[in-house]
N, C-alpha and C. Protein backbone atom coordinates (compact mmCIF):
# COMPACT_ATOMS: atom_id res chain seq x y z
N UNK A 1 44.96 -39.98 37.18
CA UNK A 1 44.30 -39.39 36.03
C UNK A 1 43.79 -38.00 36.38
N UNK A 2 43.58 -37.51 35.54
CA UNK A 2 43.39 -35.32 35.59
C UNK A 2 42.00 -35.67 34.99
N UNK A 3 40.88 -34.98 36.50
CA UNK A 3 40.03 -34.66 36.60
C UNK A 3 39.34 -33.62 35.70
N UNK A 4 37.87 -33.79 34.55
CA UNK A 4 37.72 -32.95 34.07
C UNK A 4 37.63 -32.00 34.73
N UNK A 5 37.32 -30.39 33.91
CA UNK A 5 37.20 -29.41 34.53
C UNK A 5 36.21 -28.85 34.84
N UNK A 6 36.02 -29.12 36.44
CA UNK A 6 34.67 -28.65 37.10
C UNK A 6 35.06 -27.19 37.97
N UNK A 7 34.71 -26.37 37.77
CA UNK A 7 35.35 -25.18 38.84
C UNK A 7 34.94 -24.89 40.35
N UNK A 8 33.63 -25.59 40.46
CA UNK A 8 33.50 -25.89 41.70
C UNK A 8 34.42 -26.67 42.65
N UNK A 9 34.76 -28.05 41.81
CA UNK A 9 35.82 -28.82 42.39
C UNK A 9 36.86 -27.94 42.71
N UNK A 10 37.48 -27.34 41.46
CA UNK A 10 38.92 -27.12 41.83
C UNK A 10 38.44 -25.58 43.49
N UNK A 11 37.73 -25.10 43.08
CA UNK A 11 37.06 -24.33 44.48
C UNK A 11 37.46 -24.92 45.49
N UNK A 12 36.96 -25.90 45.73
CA UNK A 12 36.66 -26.98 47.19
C UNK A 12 38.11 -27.36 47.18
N UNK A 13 39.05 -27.49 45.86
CA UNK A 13 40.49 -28.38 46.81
C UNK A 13 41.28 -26.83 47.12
N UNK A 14 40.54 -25.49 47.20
CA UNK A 14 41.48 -24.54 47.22
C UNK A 14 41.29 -24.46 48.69
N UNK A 15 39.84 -24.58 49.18
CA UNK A 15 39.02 -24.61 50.69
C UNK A 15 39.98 -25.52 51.57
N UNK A 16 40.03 -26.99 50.66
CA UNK A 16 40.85 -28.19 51.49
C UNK A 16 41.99 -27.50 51.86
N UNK A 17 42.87 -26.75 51.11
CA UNK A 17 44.34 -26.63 50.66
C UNK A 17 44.79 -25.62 52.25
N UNK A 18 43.55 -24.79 52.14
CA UNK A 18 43.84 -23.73 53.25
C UNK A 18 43.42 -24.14 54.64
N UNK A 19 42.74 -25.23 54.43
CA UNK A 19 42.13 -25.73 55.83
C UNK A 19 43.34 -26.80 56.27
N UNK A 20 44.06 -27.35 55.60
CA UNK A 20 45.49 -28.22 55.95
C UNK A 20 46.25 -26.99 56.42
N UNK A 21 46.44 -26.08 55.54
CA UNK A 21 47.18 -24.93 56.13
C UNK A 21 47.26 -24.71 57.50
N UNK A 22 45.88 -24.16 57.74
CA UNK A 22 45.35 -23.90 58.93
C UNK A 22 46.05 -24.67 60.06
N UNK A 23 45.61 -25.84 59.90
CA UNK A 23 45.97 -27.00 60.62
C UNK A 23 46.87 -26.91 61.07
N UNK A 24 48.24 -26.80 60.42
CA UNK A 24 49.08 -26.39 60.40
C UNK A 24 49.88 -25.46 61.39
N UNK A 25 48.96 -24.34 61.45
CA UNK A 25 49.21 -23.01 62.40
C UNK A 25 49.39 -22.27 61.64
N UNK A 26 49.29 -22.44 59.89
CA UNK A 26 49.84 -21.17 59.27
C UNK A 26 48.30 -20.04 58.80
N UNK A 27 48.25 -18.63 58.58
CA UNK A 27 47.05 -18.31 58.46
C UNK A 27 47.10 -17.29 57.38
N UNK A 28 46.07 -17.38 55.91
CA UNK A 28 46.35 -16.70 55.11
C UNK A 28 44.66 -15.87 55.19
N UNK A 29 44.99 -14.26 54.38
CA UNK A 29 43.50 -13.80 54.32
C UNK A 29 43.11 -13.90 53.26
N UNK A 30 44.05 -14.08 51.87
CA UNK A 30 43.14 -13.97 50.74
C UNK A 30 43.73 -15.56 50.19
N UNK A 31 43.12 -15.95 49.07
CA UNK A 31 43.52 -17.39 48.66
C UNK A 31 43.04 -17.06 46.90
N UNK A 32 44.51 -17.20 46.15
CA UNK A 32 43.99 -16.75 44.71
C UNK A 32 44.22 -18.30 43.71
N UNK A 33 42.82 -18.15 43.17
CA UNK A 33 43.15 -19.77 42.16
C UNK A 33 42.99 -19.64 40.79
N UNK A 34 44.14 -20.08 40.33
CA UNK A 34 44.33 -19.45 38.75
C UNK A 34 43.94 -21.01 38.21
N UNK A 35 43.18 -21.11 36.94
CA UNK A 35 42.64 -21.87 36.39
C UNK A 35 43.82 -22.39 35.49
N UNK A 36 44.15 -24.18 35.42
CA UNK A 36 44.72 -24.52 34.55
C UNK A 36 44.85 -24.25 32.80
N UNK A 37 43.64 -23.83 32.71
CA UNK A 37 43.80 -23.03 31.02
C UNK A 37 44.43 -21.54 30.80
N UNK A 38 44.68 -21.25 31.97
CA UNK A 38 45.52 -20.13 31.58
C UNK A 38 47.19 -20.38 32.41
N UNK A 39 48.09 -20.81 31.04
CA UNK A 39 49.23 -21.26 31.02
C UNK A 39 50.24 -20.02 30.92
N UNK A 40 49.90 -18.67 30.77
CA UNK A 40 50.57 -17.46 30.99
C UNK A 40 50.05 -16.43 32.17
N UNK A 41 49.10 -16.96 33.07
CA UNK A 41 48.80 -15.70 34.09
C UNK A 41 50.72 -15.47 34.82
N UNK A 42 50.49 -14.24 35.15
CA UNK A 42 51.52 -13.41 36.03
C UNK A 42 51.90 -13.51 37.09
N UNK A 43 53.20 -12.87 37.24
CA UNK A 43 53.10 -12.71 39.19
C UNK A 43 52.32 -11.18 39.23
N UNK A 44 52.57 -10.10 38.37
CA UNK A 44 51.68 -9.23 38.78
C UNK A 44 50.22 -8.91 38.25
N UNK A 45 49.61 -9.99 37.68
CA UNK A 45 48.24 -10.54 37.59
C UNK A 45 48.04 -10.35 38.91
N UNK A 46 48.84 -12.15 39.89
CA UNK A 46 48.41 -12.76 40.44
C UNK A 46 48.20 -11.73 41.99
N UNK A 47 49.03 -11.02 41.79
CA UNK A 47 49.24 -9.75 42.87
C UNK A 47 48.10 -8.57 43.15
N UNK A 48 47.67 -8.43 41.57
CA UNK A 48 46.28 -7.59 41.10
C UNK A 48 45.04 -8.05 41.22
N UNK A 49 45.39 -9.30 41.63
CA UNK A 49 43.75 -10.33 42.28
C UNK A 49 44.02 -10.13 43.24
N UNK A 50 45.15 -10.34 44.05
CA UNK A 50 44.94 -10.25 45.62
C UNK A 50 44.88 -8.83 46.22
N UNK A 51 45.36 -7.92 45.39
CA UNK A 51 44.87 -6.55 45.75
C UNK A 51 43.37 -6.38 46.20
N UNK A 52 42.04 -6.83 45.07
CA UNK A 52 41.08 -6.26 44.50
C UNK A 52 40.24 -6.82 45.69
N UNK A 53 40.77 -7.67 46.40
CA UNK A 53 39.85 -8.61 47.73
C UNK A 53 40.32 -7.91 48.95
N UNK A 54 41.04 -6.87 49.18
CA UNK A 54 41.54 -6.49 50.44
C UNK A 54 40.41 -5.63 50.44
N UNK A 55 39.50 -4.80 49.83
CA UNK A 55 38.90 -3.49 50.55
C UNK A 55 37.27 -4.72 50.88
N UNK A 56 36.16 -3.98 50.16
CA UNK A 56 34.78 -4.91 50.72
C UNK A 56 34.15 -6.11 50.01
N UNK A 57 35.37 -6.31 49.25
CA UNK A 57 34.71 -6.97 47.32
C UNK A 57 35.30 -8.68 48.83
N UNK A 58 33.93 -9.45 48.74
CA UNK A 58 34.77 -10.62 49.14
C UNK A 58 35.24 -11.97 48.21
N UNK A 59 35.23 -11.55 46.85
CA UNK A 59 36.28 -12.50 45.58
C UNK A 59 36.32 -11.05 44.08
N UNK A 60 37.55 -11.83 43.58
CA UNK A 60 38.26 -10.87 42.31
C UNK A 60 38.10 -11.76 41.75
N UNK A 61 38.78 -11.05 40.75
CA UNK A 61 39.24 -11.50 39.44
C UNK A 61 39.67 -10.39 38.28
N UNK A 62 40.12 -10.90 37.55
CA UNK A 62 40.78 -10.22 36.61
C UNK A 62 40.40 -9.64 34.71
N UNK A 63 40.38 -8.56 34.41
CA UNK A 63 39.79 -8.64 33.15
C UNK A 63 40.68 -7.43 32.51
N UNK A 64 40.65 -8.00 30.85
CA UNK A 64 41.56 -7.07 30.03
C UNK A 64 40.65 -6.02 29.10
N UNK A 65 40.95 -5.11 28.27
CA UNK A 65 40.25 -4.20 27.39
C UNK A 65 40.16 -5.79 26.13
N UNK A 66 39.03 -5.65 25.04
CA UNK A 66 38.98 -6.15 24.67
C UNK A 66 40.14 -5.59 23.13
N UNK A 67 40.29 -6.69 22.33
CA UNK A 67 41.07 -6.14 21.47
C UNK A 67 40.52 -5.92 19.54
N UNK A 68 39.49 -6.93 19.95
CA UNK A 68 38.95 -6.33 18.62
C UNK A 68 37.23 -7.60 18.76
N UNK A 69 36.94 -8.08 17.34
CA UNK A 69 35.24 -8.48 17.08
C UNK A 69 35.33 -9.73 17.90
N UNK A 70 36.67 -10.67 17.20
CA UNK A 70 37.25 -12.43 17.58
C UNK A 70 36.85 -12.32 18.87
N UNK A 71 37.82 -11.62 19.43
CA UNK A 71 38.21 -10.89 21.45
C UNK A 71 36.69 -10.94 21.66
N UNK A 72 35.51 -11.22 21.53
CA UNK A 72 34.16 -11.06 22.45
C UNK A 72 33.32 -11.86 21.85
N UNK A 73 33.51 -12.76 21.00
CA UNK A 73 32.33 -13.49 20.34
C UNK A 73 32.58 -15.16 20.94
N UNK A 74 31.67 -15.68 21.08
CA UNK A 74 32.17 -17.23 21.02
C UNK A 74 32.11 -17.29 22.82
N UNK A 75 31.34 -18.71 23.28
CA UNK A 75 31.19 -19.20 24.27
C UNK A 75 31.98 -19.27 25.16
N UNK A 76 33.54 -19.74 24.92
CA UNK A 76 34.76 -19.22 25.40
C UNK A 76 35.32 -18.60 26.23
N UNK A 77 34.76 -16.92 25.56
CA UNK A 77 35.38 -15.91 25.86
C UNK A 77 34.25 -15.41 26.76
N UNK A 78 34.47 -15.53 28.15
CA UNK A 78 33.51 -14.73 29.12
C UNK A 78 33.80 -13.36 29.38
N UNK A 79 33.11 -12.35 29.67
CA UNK A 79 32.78 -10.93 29.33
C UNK A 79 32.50 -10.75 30.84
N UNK A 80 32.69 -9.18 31.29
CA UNK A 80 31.99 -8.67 32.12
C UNK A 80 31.52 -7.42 32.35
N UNK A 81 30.63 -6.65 33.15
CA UNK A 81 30.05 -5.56 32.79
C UNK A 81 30.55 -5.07 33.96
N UNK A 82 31.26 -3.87 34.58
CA UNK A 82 31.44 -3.53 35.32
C UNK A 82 30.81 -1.65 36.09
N UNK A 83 30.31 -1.81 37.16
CA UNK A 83 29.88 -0.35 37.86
C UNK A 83 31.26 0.50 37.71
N UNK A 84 31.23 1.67 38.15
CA UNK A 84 32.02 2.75 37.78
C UNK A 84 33.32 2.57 38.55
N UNK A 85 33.13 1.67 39.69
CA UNK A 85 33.86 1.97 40.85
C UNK A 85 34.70 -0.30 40.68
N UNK A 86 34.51 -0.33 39.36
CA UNK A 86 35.40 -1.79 38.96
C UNK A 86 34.35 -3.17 39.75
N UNK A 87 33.30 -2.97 40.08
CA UNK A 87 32.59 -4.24 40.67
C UNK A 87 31.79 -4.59 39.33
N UNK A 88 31.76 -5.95 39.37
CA UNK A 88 31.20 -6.91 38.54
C UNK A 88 29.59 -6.81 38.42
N UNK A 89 29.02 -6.29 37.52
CA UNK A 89 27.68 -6.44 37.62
C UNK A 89 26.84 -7.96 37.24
N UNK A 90 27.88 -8.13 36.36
CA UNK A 90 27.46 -9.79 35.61
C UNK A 90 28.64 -10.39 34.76
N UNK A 91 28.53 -11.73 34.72
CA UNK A 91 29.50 -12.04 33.95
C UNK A 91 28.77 -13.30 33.09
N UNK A 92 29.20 -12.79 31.32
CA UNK A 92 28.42 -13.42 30.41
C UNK A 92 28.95 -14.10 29.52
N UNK A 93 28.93 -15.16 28.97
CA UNK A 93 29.18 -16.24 27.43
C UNK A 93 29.17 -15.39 26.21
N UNK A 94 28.03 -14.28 26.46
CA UNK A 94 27.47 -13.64 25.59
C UNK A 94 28.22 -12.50 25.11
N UNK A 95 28.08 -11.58 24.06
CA UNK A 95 28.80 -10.46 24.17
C UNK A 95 28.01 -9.45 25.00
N UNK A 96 28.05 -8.63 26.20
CA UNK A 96 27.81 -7.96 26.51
C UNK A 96 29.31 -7.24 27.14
N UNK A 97 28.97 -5.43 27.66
CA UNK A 97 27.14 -5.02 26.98
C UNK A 97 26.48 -5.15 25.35
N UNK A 98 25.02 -5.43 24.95
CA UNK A 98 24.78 -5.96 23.45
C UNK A 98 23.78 -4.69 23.30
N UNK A 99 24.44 -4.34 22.21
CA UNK A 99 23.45 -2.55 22.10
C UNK A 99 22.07 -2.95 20.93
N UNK A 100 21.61 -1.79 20.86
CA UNK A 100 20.09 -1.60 20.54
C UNK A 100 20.53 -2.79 18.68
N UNK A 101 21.36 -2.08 18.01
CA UNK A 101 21.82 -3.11 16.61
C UNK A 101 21.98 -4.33 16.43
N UNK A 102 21.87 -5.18 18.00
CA UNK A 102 22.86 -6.60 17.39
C UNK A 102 24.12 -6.39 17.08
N UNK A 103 24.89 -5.61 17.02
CA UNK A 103 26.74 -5.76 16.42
C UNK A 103 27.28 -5.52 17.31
N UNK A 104 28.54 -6.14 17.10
CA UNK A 104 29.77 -6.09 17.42
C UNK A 104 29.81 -4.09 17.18
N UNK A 105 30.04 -3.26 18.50
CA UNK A 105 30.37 -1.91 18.19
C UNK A 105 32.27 -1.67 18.73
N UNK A 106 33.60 -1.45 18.02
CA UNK A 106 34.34 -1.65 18.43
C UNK A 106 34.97 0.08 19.28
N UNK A 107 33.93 0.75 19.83
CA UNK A 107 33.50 1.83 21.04
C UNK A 107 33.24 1.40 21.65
N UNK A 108 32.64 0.38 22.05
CA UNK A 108 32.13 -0.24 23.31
C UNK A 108 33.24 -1.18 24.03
N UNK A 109 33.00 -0.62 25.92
CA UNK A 109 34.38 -1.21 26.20
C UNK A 109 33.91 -2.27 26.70
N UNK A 110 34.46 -3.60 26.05
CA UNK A 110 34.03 -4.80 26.32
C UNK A 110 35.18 -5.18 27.23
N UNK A 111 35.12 -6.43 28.78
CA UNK A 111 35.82 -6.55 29.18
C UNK A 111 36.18 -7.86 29.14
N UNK A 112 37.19 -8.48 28.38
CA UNK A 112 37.39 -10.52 28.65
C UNK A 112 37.79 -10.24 30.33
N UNK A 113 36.90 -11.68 30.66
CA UNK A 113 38.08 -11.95 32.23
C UNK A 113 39.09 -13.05 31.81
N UNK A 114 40.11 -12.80 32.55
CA UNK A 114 41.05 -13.53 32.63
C UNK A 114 40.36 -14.82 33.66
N UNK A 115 41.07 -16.45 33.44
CA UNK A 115 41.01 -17.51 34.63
C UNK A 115 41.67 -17.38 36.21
N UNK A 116 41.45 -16.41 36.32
CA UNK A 116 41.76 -16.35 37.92
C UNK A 116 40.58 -15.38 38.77
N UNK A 117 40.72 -16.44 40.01
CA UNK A 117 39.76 -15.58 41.20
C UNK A 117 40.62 -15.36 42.59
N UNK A 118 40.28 -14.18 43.18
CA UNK A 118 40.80 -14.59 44.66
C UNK A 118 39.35 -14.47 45.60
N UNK A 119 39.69 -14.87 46.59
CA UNK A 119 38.15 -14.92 47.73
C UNK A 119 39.30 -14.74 48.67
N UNK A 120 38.38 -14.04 50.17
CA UNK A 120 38.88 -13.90 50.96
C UNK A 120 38.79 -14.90 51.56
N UNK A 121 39.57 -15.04 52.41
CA UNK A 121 40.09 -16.42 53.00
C UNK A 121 38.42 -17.05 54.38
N UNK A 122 37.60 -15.76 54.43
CA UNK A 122 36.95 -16.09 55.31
C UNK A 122 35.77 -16.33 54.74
N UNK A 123 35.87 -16.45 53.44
CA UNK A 123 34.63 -15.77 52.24
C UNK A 123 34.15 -17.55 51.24
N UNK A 124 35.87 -18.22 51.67
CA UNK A 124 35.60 -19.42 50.67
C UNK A 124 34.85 -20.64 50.92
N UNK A 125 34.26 -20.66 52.71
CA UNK A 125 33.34 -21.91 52.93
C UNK A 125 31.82 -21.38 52.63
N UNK A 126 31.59 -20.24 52.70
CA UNK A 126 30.50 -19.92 52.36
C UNK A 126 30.40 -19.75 50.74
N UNK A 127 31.20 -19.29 49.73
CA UNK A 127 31.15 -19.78 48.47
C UNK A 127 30.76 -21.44 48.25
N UNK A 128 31.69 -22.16 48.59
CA UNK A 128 31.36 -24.06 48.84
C UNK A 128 30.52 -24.15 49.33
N UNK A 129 29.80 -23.76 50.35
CA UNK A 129 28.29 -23.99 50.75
C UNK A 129 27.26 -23.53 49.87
N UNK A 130 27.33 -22.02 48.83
CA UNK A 130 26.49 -21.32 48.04
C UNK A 130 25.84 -22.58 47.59
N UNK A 131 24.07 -22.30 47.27
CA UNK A 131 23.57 -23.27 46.16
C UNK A 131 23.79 -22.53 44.96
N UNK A 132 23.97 -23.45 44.21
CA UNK A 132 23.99 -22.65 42.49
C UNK A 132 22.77 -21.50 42.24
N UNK A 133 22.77 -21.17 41.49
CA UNK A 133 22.03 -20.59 41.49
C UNK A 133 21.36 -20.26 39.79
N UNK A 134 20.46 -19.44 39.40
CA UNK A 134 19.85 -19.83 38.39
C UNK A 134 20.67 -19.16 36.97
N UNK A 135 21.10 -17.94 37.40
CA UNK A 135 22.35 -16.83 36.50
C UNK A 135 23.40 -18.15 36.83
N UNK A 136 23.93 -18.79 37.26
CA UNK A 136 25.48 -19.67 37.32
C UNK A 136 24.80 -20.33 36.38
N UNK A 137 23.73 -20.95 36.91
CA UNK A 137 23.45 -22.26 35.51
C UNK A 137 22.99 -21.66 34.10
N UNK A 138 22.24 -20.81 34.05
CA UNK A 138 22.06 -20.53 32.50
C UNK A 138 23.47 -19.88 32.11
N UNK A 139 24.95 -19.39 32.39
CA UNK A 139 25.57 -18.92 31.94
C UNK A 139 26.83 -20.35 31.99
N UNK A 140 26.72 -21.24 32.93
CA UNK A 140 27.57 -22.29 33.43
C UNK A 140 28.88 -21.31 33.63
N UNK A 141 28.48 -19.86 34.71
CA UNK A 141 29.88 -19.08 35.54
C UNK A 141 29.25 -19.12 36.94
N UNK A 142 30.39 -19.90 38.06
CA UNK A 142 29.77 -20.10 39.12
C UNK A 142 30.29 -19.31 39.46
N UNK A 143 30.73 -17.59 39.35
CA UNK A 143 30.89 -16.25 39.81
C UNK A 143 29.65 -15.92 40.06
N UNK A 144 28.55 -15.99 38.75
CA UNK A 144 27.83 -15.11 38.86
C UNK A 144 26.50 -15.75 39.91
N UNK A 145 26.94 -16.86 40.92
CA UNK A 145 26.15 -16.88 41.79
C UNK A 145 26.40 -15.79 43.41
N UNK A 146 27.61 -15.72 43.46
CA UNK A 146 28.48 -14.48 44.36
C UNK A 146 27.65 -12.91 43.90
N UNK A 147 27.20 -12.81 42.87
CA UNK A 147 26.36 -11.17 42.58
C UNK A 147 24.80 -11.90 42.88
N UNK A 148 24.74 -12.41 42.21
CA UNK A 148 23.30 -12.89 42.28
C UNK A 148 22.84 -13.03 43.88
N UNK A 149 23.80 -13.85 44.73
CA UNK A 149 23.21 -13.57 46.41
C UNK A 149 23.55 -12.26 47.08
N UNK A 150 24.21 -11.03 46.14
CA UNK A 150 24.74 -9.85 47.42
C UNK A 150 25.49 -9.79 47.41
N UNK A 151 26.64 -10.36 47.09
CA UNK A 151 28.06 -10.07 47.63
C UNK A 151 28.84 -9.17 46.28
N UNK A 152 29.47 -8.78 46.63
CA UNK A 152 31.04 -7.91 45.71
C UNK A 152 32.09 -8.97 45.36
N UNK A 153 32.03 -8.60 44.16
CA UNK A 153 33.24 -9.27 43.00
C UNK A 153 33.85 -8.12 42.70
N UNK A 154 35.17 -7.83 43.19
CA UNK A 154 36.06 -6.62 42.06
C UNK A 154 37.12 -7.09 41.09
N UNK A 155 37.00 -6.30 40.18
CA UNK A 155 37.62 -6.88 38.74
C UNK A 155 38.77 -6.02 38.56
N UNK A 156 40.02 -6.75 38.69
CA UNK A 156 41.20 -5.99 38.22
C UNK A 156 41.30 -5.68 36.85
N UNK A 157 41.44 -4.96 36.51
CA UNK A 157 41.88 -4.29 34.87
C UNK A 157 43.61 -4.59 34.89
N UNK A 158 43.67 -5.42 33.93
CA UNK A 158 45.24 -5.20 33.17
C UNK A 158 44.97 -5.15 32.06
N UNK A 159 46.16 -4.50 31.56
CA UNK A 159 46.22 -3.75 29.83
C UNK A 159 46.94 -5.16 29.09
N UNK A 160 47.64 -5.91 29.83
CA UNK A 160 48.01 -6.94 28.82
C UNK A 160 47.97 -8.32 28.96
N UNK A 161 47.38 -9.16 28.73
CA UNK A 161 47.38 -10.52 29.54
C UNK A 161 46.82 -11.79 28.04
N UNK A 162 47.54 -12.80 28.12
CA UNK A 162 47.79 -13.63 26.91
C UNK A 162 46.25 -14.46 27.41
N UNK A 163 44.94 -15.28 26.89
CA UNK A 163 44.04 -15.49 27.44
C UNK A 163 44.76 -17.00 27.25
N UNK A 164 43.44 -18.04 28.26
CA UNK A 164 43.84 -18.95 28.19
C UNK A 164 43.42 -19.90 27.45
N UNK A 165 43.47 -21.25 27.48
CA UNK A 165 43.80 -22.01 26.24
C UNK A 165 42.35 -22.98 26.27
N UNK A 166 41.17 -23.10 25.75
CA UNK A 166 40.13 -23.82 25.70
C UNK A 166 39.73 -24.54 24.71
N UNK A 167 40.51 -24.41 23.17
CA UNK A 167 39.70 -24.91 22.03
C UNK A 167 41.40 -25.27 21.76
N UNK A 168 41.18 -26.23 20.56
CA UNK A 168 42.16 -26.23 19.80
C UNK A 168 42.35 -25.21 19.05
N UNK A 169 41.11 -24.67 18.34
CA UNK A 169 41.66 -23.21 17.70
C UNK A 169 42.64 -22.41 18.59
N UNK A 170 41.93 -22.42 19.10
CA UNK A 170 42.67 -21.12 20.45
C UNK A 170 44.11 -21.43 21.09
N UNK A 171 44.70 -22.58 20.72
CA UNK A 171 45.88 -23.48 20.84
C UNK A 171 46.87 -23.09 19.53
N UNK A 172 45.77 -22.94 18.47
CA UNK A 172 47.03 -22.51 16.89
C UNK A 172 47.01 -21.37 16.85
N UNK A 173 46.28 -20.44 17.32
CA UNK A 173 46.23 -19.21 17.54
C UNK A 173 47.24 -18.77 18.54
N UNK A 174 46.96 -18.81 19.17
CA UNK A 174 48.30 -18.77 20.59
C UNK A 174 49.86 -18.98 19.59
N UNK A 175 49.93 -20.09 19.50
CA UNK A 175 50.97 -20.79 19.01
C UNK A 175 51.43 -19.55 17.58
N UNK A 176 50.66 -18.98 16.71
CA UNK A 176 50.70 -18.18 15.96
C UNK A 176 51.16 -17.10 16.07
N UNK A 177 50.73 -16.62 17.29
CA UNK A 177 51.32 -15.12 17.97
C UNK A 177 51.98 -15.63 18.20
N UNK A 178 52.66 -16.36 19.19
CA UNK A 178 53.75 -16.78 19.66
C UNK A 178 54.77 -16.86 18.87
N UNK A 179 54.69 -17.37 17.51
CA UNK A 179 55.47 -18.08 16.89
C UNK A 179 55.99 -16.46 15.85
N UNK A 180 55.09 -15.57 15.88
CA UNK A 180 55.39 -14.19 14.80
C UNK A 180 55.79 -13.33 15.88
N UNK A 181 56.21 -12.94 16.94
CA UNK A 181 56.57 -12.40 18.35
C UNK A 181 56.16 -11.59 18.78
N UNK A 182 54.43 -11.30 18.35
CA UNK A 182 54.14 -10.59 18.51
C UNK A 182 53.64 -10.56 20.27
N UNK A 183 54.41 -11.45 21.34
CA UNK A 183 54.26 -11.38 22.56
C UNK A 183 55.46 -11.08 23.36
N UNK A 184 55.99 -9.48 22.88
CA UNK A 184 57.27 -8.78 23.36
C UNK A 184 57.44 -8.40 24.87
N UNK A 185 56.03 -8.80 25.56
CA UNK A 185 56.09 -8.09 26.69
C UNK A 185 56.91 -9.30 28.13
N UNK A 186 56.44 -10.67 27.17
CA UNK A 186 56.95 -11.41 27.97
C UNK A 186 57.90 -12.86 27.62
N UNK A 187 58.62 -13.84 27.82
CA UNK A 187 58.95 -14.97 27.01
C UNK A 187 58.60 -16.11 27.32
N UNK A 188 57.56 -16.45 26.41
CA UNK A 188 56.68 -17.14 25.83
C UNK A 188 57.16 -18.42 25.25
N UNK A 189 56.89 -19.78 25.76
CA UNK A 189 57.24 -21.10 25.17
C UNK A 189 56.02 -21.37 24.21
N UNK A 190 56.46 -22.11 23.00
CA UNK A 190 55.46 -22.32 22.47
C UNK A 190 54.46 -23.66 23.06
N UNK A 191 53.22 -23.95 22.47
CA UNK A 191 52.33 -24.84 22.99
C UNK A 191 51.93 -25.94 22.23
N UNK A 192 53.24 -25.88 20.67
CA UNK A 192 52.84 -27.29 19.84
C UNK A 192 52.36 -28.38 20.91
N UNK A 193 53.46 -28.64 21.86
CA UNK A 193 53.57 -29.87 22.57
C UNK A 193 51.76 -30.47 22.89
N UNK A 194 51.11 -29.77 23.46
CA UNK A 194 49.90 -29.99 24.07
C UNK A 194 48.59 -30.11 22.88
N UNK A 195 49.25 -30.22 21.50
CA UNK A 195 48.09 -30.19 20.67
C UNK A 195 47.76 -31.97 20.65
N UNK A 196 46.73 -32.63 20.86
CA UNK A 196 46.30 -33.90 20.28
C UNK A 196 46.82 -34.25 19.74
């Protein structure tokens, strides 16, 4: 049976995964784990996470320009605020950044993250050891315990990336684009199959 989705867990079998490795004799530096709800990440996503962990950032991840009001509202869709130089200042449920009005401003560059992280390979027992912390639990993003103790998160920017799949809305929606073609960049199966 398929374990709900805890992201800590799937964390810890990425820790297991590399420590069999190890075992092994084989030795990797970065380790990237793409989240089962995103059923379209890339190979050059997955390449643009493992970039963003080679300089001092010790975990990535990935985030797109937002595309319009839908693209940033709703629990869902996690957001992030980034310093000048692509590091993660926070990552929110919420829409941020949220200006002086309350609105949706569609000037403001809002960033979705995509479901993928990489950590450096020396970086992931001390993530599994982290205690939660109080920003992870009021947001339920166990990223934002990695800023909250000190450390660097860098956020890859891609211009195009299909998000992943959490609601049933977000399942007929998908399926919608999909189905009007408006996803030319890549070929796209549809996702009737997986509806309830």
């Amino acid at each position: 049976t398929q374990n709900a989705y805890n992201p800590s867990q799937l964390t810890e079998r990425c820790l297991e995964v590399l420590n069999k490795l190890k075992a092994k004799g084989e030795h990797y530096d970065i380790v990237v784990n793409i989240q089962g709800d995103e059923p379209f990440i890339e190979e050059h996503h997955i390449n643009v996470a493992a970039e963003v962990v080679m300089g001092d950032a010790v975990m990535g991840t990935l985030a797109r320009p937002h595309k319009d009001e839908a693209d940033v509202i709703g629990v869902n869709n996690v957001k992030t605020v980034l310093d000048v130089n692509g590091y993660a200042l926070y990552f929110s449920r919420a829409m941020i950044p949220y200006n002086k009005k309350g609105k949706y401003d569609p000037d403001t560059p809002y960033w979705r993250k995509l479901g993928i992280y990489s950590y450096k390979a020396t970086f992931l027992p001390k993530f599994i050891e982290m205690p939660e912390s109080k920003l992870q639990k009021a947001e339920d993003l166990e990223q934002n315990k990695v800023i909250e103790a000190g450390y660097k998160i860098k956020v890859g920017i891609v211009e195009e990336a299909v998000h992943g799949v959490d609601t049933e809305e977000q399942l007929i929606d998908l399926n919608n684009l999909i189905d009007s073609g408006k996803f030319e960049f890549m070929d796209l199966p549809s996702l009737a199959h997986l509806k309830k």
